[in-house]
N, C-alpha and C. Protein backbone atom coordinates (compact mmCIF):
# COMPACT_ATOMS: atom_id res chain seq x y z
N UNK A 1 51.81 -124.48 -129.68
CA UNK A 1 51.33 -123.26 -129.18
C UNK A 1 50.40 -123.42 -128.01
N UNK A 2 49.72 -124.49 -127.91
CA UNK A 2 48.55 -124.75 -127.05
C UNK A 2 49.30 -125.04 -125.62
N UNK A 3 50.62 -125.66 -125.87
CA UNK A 3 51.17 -125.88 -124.37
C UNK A 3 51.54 -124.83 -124.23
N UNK A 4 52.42 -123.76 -125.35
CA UNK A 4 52.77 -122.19 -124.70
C UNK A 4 51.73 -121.51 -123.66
N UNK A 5 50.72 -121.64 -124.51
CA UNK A 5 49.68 -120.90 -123.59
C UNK A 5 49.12 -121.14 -122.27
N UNK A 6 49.16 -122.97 -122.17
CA UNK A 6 49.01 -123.38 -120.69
C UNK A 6 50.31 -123.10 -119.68
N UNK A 7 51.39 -123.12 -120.67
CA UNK A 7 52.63 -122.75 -119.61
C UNK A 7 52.07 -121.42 -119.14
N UNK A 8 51.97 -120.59 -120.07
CA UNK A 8 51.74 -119.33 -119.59
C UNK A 8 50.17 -118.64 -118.36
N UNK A 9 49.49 -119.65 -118.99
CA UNK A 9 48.69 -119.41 -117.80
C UNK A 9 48.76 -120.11 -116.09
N UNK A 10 49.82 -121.50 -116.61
CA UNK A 10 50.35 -121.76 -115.51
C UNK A 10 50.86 -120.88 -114.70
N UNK A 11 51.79 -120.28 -115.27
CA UNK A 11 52.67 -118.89 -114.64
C UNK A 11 52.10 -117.58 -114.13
N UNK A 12 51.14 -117.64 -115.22
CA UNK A 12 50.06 -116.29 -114.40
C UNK A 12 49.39 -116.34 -112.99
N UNK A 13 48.99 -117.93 -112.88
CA UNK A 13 48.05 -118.23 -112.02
C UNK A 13 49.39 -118.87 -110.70
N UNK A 14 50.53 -119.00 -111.08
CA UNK A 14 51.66 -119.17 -110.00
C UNK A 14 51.86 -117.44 -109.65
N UNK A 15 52.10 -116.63 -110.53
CA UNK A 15 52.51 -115.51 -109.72
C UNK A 15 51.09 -114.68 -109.52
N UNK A 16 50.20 -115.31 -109.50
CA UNK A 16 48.66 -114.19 -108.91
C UNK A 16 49.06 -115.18 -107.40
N UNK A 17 49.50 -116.56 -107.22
CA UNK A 17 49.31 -117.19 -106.18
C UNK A 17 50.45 -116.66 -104.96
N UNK A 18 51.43 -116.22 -105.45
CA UNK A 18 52.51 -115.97 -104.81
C UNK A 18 51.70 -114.45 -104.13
N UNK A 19 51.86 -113.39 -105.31
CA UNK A 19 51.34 -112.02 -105.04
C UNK A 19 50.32 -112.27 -104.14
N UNK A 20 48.92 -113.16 -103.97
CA UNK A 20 48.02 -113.55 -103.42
C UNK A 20 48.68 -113.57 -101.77
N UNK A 21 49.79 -114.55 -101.59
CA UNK A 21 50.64 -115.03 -100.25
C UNK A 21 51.37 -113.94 -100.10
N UNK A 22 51.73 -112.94 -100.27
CA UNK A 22 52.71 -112.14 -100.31
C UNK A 22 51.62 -110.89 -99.58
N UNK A 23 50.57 -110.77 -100.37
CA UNK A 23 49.70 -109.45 -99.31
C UNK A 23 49.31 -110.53 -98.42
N UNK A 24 48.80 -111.26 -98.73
CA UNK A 24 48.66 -111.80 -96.85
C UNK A 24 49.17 -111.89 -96.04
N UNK A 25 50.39 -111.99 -96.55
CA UNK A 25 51.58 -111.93 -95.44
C UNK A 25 51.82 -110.63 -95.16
N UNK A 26 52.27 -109.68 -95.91
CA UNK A 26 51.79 -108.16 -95.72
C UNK A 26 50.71 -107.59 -94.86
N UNK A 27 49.89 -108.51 -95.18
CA UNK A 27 48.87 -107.91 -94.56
C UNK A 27 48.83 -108.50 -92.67
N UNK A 28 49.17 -109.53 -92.60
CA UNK A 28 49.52 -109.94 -91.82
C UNK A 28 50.66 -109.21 -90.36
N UNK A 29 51.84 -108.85 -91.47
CA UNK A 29 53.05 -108.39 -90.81
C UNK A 29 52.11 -107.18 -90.33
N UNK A 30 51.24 -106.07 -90.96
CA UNK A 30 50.83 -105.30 -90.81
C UNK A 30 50.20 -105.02 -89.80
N UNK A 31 49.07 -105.99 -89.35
CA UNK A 31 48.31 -106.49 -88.30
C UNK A 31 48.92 -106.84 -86.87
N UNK A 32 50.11 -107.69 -87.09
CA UNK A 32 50.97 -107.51 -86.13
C UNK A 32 51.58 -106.46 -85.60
N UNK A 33 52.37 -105.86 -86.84
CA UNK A 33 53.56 -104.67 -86.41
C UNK A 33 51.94 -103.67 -85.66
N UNK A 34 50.73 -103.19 -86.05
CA UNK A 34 50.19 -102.39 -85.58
C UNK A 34 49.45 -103.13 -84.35
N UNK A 35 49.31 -104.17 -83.89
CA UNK A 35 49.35 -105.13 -82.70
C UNK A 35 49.95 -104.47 -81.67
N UNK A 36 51.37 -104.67 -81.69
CA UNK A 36 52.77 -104.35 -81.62
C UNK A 36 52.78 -103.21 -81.07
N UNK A 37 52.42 -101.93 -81.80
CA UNK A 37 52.55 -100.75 -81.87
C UNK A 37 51.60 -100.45 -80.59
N UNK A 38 50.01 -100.95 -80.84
CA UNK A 38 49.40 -100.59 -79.82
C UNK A 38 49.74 -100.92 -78.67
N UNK A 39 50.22 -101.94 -78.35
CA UNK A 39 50.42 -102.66 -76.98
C UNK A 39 52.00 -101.87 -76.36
N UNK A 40 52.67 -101.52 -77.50
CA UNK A 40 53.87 -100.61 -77.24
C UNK A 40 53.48 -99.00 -76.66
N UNK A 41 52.56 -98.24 -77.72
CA UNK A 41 51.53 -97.38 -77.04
C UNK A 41 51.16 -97.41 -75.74
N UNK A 42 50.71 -98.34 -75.39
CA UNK A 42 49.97 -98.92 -74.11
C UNK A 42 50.69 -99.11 -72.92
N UNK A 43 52.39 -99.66 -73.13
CA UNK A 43 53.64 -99.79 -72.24
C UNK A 43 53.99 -98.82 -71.81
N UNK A 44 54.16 -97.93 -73.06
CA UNK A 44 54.93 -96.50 -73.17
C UNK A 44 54.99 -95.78 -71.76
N UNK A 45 53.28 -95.10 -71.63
CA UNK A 45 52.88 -94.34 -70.35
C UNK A 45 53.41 -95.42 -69.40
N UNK A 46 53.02 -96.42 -68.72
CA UNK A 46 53.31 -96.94 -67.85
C UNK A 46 54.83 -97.59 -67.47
N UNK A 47 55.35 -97.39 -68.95
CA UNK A 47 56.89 -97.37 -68.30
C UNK A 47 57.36 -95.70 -68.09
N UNK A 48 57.00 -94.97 -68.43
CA UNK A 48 57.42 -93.84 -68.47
C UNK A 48 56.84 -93.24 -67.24
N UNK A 49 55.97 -93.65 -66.71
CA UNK A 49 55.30 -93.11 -65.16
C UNK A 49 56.01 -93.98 -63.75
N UNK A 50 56.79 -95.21 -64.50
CA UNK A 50 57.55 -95.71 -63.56
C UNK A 50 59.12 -95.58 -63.28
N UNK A 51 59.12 -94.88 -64.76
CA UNK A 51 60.75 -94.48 -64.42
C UNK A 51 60.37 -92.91 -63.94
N UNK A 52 59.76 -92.65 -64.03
CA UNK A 52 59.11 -90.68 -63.43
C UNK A 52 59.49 -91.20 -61.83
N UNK A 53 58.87 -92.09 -61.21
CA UNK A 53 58.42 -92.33 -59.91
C UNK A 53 60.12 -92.83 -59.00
N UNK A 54 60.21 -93.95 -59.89
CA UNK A 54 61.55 -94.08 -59.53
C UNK A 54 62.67 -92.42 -59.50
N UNK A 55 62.90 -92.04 -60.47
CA UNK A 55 63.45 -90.84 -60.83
C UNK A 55 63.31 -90.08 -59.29
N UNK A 56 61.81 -90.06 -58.71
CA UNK A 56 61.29 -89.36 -57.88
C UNK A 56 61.90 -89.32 -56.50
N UNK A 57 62.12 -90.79 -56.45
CA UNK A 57 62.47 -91.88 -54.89
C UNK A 57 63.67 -91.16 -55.25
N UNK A 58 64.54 -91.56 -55.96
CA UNK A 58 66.03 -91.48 -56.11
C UNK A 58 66.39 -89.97 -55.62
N UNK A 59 66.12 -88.97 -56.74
CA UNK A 59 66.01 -87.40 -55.89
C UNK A 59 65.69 -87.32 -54.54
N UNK A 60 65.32 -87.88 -54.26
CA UNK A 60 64.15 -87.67 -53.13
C UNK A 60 65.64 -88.02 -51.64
N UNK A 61 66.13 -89.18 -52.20
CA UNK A 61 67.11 -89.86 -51.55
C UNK A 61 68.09 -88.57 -51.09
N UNK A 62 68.66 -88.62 -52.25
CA UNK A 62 69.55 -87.29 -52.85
C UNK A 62 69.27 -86.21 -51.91
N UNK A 63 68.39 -86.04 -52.28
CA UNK A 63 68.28 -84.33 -51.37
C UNK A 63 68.24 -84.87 -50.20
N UNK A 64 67.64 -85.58 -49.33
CA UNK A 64 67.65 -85.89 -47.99
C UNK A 64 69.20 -86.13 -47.54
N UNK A 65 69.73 -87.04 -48.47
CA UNK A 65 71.31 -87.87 -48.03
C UNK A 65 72.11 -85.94 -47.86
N UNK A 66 72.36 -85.16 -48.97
CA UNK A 66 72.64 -84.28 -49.19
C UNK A 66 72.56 -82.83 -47.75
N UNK A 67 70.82 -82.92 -47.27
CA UNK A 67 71.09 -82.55 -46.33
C UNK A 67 71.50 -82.99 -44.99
N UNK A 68 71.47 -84.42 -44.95
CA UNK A 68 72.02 -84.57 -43.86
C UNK A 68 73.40 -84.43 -43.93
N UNK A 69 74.13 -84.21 -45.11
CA UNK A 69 75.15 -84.35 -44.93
C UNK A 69 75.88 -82.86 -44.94
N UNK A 70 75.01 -81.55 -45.10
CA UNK A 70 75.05 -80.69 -44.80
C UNK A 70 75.30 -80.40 -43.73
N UNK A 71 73.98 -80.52 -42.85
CA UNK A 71 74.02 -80.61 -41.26
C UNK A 71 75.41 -80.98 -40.67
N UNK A 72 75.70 -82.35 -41.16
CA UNK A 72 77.25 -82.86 -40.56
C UNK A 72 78.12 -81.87 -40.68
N UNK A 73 78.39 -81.18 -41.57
CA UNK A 73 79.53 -80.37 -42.15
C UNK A 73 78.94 -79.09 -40.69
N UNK A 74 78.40 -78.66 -40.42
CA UNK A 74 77.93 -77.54 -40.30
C UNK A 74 78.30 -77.94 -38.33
N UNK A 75 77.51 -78.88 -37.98
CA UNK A 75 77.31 -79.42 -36.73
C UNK A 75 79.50 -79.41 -36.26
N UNK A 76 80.17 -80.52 -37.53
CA UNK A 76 81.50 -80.45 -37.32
C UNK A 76 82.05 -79.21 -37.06
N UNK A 77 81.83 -77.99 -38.12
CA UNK A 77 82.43 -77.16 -38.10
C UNK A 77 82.43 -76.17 -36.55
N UNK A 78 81.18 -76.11 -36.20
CA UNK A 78 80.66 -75.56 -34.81
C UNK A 78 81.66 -75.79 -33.55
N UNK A 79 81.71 -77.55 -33.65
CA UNK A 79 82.43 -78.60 -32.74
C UNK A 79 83.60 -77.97 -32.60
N UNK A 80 84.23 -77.74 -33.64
CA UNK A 80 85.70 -77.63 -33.89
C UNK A 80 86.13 -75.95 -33.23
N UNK A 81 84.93 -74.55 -33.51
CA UNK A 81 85.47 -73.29 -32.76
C UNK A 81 85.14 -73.65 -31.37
N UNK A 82 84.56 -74.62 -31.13
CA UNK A 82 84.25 -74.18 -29.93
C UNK A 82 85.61 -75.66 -28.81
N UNK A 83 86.07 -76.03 -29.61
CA UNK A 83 86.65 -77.14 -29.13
C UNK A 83 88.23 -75.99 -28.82
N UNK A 84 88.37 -75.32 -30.15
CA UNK A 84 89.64 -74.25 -30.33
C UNK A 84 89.25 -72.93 -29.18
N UNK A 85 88.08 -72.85 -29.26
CA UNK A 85 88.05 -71.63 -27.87
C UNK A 85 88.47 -72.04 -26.55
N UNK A 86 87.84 -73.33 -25.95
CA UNK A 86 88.40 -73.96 -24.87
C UNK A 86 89.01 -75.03 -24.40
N UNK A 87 90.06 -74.85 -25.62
CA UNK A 87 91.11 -76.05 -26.09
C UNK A 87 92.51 -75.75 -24.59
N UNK A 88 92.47 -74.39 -24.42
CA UNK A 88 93.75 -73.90 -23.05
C UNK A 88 92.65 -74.00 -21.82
N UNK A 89 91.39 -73.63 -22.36
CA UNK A 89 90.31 -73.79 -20.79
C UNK A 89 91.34 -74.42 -19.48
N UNK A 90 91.71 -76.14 -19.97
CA UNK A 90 92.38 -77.34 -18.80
C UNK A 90 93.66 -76.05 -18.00
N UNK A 91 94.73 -75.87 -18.91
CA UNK A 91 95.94 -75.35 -18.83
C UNK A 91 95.99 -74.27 -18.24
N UNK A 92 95.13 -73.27 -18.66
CA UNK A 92 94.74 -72.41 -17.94
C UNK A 92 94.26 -72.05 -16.38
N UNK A 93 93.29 -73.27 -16.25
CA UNK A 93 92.47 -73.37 -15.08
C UNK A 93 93.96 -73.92 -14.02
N UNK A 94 95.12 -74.40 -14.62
CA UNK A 94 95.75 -74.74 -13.80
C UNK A 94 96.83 -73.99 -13.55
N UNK A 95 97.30 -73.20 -13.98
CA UNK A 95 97.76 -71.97 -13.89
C UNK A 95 97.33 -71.12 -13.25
N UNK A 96 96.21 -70.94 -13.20
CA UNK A 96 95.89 -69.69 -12.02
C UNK A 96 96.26 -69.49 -10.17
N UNK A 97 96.51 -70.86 -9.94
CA UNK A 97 97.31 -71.12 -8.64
C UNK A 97 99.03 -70.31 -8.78
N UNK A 98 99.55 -70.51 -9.79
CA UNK A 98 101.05 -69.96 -9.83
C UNK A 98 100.94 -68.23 -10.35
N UNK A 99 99.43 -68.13 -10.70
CA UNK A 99 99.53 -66.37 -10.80
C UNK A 99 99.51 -66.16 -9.66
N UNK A 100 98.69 -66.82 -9.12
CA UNK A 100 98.28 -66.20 -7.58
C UNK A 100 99.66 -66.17 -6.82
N UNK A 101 100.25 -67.46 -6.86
CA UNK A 101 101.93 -67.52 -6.49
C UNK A 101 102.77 -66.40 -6.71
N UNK A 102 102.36 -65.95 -7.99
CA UNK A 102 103.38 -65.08 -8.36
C UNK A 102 102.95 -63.54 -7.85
N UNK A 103 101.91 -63.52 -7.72
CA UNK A 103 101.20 -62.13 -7.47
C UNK A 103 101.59 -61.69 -5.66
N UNK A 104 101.61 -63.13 -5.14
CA UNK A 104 102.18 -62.84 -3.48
C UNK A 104 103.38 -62.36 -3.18
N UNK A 105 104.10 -63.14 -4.28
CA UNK A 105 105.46 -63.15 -4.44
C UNK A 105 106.44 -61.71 -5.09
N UNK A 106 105.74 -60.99 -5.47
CA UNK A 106 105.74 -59.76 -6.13
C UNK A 106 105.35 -59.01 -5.02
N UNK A 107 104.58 -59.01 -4.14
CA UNK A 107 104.17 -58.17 -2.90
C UNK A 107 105.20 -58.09 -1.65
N UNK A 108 105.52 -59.54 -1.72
CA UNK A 108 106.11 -59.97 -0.88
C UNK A 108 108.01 -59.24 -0.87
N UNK A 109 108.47 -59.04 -2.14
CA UNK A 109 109.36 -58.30 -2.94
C UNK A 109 109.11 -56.90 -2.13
N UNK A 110 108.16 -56.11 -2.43
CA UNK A 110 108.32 -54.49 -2.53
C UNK A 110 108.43 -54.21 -0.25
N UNK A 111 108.11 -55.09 -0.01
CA UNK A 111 108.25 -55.03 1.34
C UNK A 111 109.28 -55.77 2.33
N UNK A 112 110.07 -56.51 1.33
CA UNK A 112 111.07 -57.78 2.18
C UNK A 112 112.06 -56.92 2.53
N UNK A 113 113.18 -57.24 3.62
CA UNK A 113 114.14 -56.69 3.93
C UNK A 113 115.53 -58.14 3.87
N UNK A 114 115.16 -59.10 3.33
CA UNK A 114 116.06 -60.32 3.24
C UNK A 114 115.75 -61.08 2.05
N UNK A 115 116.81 -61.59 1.32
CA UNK A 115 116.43 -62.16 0.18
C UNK A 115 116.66 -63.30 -0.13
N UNK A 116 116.82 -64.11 0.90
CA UNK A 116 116.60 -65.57 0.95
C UNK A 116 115.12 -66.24 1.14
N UNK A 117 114.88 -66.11 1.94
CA UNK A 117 113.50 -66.67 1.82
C UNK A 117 112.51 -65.33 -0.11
N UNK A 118 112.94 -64.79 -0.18
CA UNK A 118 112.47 -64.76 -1.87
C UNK A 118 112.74 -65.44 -2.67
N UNK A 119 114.16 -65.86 -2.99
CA UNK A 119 114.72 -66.92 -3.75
C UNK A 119 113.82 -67.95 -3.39
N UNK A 120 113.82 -68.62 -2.47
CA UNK A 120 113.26 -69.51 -2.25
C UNK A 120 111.92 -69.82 -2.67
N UNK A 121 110.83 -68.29 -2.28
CA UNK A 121 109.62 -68.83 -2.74
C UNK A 121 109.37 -68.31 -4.48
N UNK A 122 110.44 -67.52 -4.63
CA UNK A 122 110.18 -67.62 -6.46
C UNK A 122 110.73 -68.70 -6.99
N UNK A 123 111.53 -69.98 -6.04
CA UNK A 123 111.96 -71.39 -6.65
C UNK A 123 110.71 -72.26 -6.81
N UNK A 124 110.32 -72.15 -5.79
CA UNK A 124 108.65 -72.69 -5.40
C UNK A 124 107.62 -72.34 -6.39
N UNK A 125 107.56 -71.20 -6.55
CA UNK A 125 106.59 -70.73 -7.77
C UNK A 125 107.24 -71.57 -9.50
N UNK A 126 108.50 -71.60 -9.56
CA UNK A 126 109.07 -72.14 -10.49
C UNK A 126 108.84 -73.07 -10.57
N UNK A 127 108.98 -74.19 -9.93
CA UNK A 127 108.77 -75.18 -9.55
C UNK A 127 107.18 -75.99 -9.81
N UNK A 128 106.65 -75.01 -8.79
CA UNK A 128 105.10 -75.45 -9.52
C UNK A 128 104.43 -75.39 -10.72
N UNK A 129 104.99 -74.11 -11.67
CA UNK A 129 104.78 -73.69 -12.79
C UNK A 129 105.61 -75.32 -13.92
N UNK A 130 106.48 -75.51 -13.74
CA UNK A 130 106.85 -76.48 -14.38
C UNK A 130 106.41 -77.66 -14.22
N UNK A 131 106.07 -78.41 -12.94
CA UNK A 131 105.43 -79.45 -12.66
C UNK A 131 103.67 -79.43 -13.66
N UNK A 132 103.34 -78.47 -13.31
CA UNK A 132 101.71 -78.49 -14.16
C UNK A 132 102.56 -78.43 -15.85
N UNK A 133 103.38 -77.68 -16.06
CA UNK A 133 103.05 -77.87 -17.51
C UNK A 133 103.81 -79.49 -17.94
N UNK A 134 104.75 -79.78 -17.32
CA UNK A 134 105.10 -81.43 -17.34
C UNK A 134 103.82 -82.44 -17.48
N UNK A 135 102.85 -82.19 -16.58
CA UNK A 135 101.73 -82.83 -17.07
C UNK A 135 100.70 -82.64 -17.84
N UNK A 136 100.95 -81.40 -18.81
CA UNK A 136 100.53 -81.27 -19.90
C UNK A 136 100.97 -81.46 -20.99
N UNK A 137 102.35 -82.57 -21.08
CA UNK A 137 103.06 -83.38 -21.54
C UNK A 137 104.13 -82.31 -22.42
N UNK A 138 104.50 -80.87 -21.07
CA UNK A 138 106.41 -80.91 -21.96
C UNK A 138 107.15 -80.77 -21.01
N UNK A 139 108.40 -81.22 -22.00
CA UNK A 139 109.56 -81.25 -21.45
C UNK A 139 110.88 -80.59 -22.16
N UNK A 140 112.09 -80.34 -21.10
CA UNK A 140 112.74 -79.29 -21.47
C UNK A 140 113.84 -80.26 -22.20
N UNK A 141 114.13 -79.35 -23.00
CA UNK A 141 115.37 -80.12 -24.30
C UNK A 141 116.74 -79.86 -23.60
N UNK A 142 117.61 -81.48 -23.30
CA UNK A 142 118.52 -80.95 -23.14
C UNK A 142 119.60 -80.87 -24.13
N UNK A 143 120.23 -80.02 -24.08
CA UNK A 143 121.57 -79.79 -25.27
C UNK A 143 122.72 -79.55 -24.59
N UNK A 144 123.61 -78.71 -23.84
CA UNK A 144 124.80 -78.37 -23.22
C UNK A 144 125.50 -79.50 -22.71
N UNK A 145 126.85 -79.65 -23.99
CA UNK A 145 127.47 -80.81 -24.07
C UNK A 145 126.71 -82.13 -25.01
N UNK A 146 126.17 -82.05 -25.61
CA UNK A 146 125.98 -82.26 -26.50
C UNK A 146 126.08 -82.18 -28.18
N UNK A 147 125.75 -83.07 -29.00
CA UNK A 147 126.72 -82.89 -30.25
C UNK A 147 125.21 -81.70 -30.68
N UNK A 148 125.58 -80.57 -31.80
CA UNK A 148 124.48 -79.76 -32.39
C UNK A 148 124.02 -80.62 -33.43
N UNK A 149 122.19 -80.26 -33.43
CA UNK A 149 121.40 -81.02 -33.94
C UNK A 149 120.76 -79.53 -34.92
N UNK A 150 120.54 -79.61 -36.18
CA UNK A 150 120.20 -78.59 -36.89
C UNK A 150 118.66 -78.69 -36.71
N UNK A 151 118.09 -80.17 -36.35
CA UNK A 151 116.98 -80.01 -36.31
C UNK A 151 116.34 -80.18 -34.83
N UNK A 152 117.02 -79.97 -33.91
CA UNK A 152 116.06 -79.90 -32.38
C UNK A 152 116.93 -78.07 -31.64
N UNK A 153 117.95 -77.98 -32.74
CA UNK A 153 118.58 -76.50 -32.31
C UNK A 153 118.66 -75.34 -33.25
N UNK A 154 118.72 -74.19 -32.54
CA UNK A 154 119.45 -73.38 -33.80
C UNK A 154 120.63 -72.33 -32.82
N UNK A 155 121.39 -72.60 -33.82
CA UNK A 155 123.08 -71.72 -33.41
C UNK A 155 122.63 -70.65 -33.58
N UNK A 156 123.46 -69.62 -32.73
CA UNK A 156 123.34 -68.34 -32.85
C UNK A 156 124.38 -67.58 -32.94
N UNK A 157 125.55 -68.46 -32.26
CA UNK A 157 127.09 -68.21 -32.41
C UNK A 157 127.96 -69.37 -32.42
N UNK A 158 128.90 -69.14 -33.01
CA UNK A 158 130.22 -70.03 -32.73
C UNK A 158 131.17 -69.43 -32.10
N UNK A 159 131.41 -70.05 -31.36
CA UNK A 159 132.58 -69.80 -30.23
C UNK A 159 134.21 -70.94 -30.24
N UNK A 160 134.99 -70.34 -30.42
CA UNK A 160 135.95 -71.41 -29.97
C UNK A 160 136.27 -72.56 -28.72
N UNK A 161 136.01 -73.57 -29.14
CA UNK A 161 135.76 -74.49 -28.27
C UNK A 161 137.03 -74.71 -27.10
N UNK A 162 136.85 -74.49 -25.60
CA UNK A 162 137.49 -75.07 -24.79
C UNK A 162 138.22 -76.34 -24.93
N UNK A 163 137.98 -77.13 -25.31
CA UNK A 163 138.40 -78.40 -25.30
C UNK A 163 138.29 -78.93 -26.66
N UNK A 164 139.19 -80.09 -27.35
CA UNK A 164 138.74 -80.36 -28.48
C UNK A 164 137.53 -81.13 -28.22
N UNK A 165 137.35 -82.07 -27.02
CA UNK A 165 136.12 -82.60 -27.11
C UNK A 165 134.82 -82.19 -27.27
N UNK A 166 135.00 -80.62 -27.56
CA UNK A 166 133.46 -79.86 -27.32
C UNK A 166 133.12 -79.10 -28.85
N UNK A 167 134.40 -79.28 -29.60
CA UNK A 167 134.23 -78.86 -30.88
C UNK A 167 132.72 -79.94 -31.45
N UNK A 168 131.78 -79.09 -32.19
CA UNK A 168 130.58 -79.23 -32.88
C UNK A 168 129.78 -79.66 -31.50
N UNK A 169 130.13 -79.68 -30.84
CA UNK A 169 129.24 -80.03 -29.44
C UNK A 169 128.38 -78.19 -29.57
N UNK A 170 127.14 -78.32 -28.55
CA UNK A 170 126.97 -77.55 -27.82
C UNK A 170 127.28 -76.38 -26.34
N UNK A 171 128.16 -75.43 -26.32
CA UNK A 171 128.94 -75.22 -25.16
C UNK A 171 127.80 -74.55 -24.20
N UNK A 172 127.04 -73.24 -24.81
CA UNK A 172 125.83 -72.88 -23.94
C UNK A 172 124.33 -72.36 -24.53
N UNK A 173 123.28 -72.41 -23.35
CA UNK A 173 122.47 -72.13 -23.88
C UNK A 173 121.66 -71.03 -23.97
N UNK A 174 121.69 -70.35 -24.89
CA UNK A 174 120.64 -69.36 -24.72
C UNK A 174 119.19 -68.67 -24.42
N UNK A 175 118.73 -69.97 -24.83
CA UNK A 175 117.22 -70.10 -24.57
C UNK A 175 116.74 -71.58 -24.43
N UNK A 176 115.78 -72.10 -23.81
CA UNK A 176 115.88 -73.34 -23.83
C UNK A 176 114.80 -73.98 -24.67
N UNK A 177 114.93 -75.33 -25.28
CA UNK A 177 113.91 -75.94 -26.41
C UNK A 177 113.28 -76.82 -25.63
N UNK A 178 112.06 -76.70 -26.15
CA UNK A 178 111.02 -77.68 -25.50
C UNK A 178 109.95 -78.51 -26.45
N UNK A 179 109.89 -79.62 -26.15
CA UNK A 179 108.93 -80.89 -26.64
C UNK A 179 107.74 -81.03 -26.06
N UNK A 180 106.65 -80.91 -26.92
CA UNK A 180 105.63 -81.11 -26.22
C UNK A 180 105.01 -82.65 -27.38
N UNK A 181 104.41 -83.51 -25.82
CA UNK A 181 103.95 -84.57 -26.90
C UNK A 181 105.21 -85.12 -27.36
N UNK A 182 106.76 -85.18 -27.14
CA UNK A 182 107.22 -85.97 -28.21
C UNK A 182 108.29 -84.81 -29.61
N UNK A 183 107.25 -83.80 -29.38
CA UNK A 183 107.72 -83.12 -30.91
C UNK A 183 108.13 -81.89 -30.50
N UNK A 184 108.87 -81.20 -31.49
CA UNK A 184 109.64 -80.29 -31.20
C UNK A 184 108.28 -78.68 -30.81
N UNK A 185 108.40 -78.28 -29.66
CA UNK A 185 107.48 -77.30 -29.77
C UNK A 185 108.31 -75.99 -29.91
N UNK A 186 109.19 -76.03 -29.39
CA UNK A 186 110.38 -74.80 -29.34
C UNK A 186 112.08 -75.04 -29.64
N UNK A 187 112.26 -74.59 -30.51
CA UNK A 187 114.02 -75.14 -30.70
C UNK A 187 114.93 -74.35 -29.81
N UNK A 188 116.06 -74.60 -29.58
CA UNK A 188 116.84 -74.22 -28.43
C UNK A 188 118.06 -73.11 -29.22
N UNK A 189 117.91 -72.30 -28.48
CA UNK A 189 118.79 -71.20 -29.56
C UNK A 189 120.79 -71.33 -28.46
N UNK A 190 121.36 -72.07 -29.29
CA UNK A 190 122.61 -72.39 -28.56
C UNK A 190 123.91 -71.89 -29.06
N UNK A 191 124.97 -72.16 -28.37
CA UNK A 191 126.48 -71.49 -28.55
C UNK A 191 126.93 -73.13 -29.19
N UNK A 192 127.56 -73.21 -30.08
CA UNK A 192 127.99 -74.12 -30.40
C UNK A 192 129.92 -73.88 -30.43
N UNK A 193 130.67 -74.60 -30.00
CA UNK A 193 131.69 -74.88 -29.91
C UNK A 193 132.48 -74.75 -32.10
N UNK A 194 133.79 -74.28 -31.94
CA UNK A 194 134.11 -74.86 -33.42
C UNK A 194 135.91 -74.64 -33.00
């Protein structure tokens, strides 16, 4: 019985020793984790006043990038009516020599008594009128005798062709098609052969 009892106080005095290590350590973790806590406390504001600040710059960016990029839109848009208002300004300014042509030439009509020298200077007026718009890069489409193209013409009639060689050809023209730049600006309204 006498060793029961030392076992047993052995055991008492092992688990008062453990429980003993166990709040210290508790007490410990405690001391830390609220360590911890304060110094986390303490971070908190100063990370939170540096992501505020940053936050700040960044907006800050934002709205500036934003309006300038307003402005652009606004500045472009301006560019562009006023580019479309005096986009014929060139074409125009060069044209006014063949009104004037034409305006003599019309005078020159209600008083002539011969109509050769008219022909002539309404060839002249023709003439000049086409040369300026040639260098405003068009040119006249030719088609007559040619095979029909659905996409540089449009038929308006079929006619029985003179010759078999003129069948699906083009025989005459009605109006004439013109390229400006390359591309179709006007299609040619033609008689096509069948």
């Amino acid at each position: 019985m006498a060793s029961n009892k030392k076992r047993k106080e052995k055991d008492n005095n092992l688990m008062g020793e453990q429980q003993s290590a166990e709040k210290e350590a508790q007490s410990t973790d405690t001391t830390s984790v609220e360590n911890q806590e304060a110094t986390t406390a303490t971070e908190e504001p100063q990370a939170g006043q540096q992501l505020a600040a940053e936050l700040a710059e960044v907006n800050d960016k934002y709205l500036r990038l934003y309006a300038e990029f307003d402005n652009y839109k606004r500045r472009v848009a301006k560019e562009r009516i006023e580019l479309m208002q005096t986009a014929g300004k060139e074409i125009i300014a060069n044209l006014l020599p063949v009104l004037d042509d034409l305006d003599r030439a019309l005078k020159a009509i209600e008083t002539a008594t011969e109509v050769g020298p008219l022909k002539e200077g309404v060839s002249l007026v023709g003439h000049k009128l086409k040369t300026i718009l040639t260098h405003q890069g068009l040119t006249e489409m030719e088609s007559i005798g040619k095979p029909f193209d659905a996409e540089l013409q449009e038929a308006i009639t079929n006619v029985p062709a003179p010759d078999d060689d003129l069948k699906g050809k083009v025989i005459d023209e009605i109006e004439k098609g013109y390229f400006l730049h390359g591309k179709v600006l006007r299609h040619a309204k033609v008689v096509v052969g069948s």
